[in-house]
C-alpha atoms as a PDB file:
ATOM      1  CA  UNK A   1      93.771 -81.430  62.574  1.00  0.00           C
ATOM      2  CA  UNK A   2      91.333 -84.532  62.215  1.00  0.00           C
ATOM      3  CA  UNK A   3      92.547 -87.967  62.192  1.00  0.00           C
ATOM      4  CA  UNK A   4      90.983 -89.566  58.918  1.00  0.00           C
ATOM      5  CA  UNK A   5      89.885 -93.221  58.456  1.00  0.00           C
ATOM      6  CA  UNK A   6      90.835 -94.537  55.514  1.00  0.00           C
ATOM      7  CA  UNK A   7      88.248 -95.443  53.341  1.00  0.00           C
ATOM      8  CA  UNK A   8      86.930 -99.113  53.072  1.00  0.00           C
ATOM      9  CA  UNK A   9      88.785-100.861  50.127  1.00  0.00           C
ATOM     10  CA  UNK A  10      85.458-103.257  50.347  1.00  0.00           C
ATOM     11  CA  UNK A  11      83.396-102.926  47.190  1.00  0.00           C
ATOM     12  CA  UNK A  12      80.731-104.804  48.391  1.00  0.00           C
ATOM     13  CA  UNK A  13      80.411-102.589  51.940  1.00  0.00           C
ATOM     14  CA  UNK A  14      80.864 -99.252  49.732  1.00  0.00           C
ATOM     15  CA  UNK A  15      77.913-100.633  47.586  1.00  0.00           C
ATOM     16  CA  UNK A  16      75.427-101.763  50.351  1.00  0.00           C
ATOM     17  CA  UNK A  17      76.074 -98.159  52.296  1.00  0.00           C
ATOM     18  CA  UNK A  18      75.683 -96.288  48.981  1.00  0.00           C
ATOM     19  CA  UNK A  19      72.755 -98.630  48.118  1.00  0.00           C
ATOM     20  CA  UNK A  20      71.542 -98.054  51.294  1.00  0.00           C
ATOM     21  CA  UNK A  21      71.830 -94.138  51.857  1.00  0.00           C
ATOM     22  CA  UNK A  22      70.236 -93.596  48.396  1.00  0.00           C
ATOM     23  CA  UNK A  23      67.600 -95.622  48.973  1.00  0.00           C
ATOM     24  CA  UNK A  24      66.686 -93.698  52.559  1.00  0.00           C
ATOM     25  CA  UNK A  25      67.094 -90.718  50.712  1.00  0.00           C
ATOM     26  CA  UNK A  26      64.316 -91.537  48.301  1.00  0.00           C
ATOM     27  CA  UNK A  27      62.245 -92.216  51.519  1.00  0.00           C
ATOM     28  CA  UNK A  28      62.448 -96.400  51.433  1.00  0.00           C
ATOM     29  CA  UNK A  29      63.058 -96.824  54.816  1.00  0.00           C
ATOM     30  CA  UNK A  30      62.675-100.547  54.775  1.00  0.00           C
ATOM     31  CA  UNK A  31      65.565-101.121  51.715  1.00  0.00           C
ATOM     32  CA  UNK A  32      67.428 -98.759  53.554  1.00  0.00           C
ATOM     33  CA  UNK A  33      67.273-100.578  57.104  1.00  0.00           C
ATOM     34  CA  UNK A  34      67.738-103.905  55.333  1.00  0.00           C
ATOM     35  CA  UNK A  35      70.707-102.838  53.132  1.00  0.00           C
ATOM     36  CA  UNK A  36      72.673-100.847  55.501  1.00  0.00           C
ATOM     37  CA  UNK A  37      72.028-103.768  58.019  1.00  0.00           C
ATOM     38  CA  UNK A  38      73.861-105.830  55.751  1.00  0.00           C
ATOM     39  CA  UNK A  39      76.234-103.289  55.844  1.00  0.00           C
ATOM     40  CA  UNK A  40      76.778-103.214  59.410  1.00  0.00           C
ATOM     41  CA  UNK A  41      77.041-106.488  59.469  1.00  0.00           C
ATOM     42  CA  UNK A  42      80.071-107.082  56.935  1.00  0.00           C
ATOM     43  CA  UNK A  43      81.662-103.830  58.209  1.00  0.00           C
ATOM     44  CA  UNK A  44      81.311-105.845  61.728  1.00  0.00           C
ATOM     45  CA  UNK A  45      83.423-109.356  60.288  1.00  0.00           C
ATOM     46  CA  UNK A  46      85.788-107.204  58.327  1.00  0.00           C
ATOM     47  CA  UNK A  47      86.434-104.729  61.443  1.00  0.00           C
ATOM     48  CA  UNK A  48      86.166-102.152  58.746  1.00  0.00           C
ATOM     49  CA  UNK A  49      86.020 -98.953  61.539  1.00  0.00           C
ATOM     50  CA  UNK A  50      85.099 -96.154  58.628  1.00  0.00           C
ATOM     51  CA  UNK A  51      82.185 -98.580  57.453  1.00  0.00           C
ATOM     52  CA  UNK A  52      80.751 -99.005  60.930  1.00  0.00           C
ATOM     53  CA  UNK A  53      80.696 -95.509  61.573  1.00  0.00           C
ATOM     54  CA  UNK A  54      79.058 -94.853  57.919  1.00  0.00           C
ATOM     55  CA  UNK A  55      76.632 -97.595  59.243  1.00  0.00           C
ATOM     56  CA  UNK A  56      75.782 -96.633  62.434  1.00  0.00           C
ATOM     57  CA  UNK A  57      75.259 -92.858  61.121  1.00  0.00           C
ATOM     58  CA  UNK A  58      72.858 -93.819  58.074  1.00  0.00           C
ATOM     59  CA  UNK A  59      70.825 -96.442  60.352  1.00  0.00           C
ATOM     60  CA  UNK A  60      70.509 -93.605  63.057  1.00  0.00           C
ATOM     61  CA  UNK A  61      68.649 -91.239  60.340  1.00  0.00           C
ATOM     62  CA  UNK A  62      66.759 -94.501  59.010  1.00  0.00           C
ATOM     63  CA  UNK A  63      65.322 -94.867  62.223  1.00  0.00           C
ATOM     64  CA  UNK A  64      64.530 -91.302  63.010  1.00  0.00           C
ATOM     65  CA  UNK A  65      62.963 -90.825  59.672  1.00  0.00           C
ATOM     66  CA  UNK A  66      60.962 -93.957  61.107  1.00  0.00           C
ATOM     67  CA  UNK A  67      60.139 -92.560  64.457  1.00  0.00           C
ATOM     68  CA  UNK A  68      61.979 -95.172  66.301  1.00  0.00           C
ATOM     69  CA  UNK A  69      64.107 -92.794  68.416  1.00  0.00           C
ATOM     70  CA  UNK A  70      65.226 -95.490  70.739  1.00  0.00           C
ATOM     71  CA  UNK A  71      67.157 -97.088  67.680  1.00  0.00           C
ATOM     72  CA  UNK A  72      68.278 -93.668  66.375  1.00  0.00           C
ATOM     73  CA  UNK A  73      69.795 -92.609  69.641  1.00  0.00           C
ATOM     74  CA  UNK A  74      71.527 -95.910  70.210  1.00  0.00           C
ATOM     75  CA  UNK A  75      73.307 -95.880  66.546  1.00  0.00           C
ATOM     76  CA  UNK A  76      74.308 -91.716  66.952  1.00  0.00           C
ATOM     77  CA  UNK A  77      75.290 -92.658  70.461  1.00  0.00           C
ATOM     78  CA  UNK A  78      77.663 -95.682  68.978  1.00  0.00           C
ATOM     79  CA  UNK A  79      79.162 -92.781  66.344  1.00  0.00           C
ATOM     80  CA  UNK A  80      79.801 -90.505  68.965  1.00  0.00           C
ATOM     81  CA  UNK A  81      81.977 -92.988  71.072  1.00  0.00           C
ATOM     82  CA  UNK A  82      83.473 -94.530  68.505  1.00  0.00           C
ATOM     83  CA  UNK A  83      84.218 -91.198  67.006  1.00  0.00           C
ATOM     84  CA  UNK A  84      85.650 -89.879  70.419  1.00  0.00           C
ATOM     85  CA  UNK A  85      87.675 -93.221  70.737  1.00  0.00           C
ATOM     86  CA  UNK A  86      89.182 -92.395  67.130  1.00  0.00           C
ATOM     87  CA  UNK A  87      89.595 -88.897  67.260  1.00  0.00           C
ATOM     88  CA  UNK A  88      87.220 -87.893  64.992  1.00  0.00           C
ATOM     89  CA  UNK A  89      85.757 -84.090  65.547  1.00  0.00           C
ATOM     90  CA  UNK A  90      83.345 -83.928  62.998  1.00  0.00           C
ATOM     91  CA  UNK A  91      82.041 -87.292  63.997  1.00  0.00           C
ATOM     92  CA  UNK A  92      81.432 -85.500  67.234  1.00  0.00           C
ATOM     93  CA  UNK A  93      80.121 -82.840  66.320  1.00  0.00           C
ATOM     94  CA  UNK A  94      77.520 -84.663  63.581  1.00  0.00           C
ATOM     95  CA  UNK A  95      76.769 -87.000  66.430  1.00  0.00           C
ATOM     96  CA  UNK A  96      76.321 -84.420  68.920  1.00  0.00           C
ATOM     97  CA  UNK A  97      74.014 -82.324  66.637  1.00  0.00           C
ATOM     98  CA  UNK A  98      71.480 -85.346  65.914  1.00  0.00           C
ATOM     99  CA  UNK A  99      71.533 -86.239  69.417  1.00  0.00           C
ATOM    100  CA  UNK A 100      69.602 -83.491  69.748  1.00  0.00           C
ATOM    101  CA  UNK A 101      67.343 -83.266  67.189  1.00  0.00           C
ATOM    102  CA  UNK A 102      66.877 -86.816  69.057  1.00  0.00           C
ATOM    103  CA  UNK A 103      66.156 -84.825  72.293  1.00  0.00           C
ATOM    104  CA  UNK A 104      64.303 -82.281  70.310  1.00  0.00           C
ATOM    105  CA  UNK A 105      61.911 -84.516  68.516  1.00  0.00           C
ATOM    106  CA  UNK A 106      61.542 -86.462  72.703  1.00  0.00           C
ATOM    107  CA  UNK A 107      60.682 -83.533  74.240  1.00  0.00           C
ATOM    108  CA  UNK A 108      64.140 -82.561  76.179  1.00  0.00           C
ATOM    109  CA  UNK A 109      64.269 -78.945  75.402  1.00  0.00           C
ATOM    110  CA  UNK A 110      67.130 -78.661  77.465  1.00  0.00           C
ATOM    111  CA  UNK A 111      69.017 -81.761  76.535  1.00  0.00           C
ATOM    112  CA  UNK A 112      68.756 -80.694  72.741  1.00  0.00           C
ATOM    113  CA  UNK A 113      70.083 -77.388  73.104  1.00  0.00           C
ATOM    114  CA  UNK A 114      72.814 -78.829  75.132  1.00  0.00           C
ATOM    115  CA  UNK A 115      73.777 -81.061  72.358  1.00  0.00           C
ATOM    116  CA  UNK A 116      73.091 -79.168  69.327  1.00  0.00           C
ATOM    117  CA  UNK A 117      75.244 -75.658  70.954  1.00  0.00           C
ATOM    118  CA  UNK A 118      77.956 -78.298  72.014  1.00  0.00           C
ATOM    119  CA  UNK A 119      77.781 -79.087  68.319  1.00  0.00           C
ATOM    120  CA  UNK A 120      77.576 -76.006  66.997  1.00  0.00           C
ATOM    121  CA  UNK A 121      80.921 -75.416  69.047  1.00  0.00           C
ATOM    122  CA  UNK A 122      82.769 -78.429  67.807  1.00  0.00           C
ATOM    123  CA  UNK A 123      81.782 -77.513  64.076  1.00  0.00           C
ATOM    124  CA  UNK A 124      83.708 -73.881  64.819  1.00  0.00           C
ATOM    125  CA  UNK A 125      86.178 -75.204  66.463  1.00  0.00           C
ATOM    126  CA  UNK A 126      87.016 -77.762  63.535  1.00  0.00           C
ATOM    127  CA  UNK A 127      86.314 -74.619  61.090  1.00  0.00           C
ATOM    128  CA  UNK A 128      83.331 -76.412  59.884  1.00  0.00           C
ATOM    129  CA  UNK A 129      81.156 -73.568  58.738  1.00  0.00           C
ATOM    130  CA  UNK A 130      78.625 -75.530  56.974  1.00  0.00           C
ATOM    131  CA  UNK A 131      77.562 -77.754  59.747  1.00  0.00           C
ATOM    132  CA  UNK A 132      77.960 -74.667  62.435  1.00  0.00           C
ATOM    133  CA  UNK A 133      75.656 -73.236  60.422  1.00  0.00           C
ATOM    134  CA  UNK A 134      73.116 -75.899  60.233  1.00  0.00           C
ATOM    135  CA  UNK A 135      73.575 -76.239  64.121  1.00  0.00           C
ATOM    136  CA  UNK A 136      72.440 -72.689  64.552  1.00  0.00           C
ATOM    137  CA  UNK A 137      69.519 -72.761  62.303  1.00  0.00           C
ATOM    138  CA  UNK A 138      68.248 -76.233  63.852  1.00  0.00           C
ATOM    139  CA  UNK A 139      68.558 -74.298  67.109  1.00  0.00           C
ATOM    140  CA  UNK A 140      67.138 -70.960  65.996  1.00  0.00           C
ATOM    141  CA  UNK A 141      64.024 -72.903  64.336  1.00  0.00           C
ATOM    142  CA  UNK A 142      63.393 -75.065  67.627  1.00  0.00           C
ATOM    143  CA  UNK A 143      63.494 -72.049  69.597  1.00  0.00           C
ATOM    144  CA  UNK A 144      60.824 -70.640  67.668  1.00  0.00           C
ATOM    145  CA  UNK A 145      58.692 -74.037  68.035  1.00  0.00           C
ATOM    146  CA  UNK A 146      59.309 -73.891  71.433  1.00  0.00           C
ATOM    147  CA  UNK A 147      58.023 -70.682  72.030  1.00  0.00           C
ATOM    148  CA  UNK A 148      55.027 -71.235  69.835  1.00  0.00           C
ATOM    149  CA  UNK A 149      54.304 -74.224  72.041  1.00  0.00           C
ATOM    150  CA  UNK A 150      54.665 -72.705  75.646  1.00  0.00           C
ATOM    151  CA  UNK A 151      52.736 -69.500  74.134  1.00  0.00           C
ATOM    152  CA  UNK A 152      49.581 -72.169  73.438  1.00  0.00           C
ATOM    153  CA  UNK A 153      49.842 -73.761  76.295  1.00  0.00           C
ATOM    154  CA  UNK A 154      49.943 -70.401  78.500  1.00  0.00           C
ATOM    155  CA  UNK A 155      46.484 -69.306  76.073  1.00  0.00           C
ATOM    156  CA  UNK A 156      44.885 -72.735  76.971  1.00  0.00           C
ATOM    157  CA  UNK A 157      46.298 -73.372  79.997  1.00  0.00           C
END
């Protein structure tokens, strides 16, 4: 069974990560990056552990939807820790899976499908169909780029 964190009793901290997840959502990267920095920050000063994780998560898809993987693999690699520190499987497994979309998107073939069947393993094991399922797909649809991509490169090569 998965430990649970209870949620923040900050109003302010629910608002800026709600503020700030809609607004990446609707594709406003900036708002979203400054909002859930603010965010961060008073999740940081209040040692609110369920906000910094919420942080962390929503910046790491900010900055992959911005192409800074750097930044996105630093904030999925903070959830995953943290989330292993606290006992949190489906923080694990979430973390695991975009950590390799990260690896994906770098060029790591190997590395992603590492991550994302590690994932994909954690989301069983936790009796997570939904996100097993979306582990599997992400891996079944990269294996199909892949092959697309080593097939051109073998007709040009």
């Amino acid at each position: 069974m998965e430990a649970l964190l209870p949620p923040s009793d900050d109003p302010l901290l629910a608002r800026a990560l709600d503020a700030g997840a809609e607004a990446w959502r609707r594709g406003r990267l900036v708002a979203a990056w400054a909002l859930l920095g603010q965010a961060l920050v008073r999740a940081e000063a209040r040692g609110d552990k369920a906000g910094l994780l919420s942080a962390h998560q929503l910046l790491g898809h900010v900055a992959y939807d911005a192409g800074d993987l750097d930044a996105a693999q630093a904030h999925h690699e903070m959830v995953l820790s943290q989330s292993q520190a606290l006992g949190l499987p489906l923080g694990e497994a979430s973390s695991l899976h975009n950590l390799g979309l990260i690896a994906a998107a770098q060029g790591d073939e190997a590395h992603a499908r590492r991550l994302i069947s590690a994932a994909a393993a954690r989301y069983r094991a936790i009796g997570h169909a939904a996100g097993a399922e979306a582990a599997r797909a992400n891996l079944a649809r990269l294996a199909e780029q892949w092959a697309r991509q080593a097939g051109g490169a073998d007709e040009h090569g």
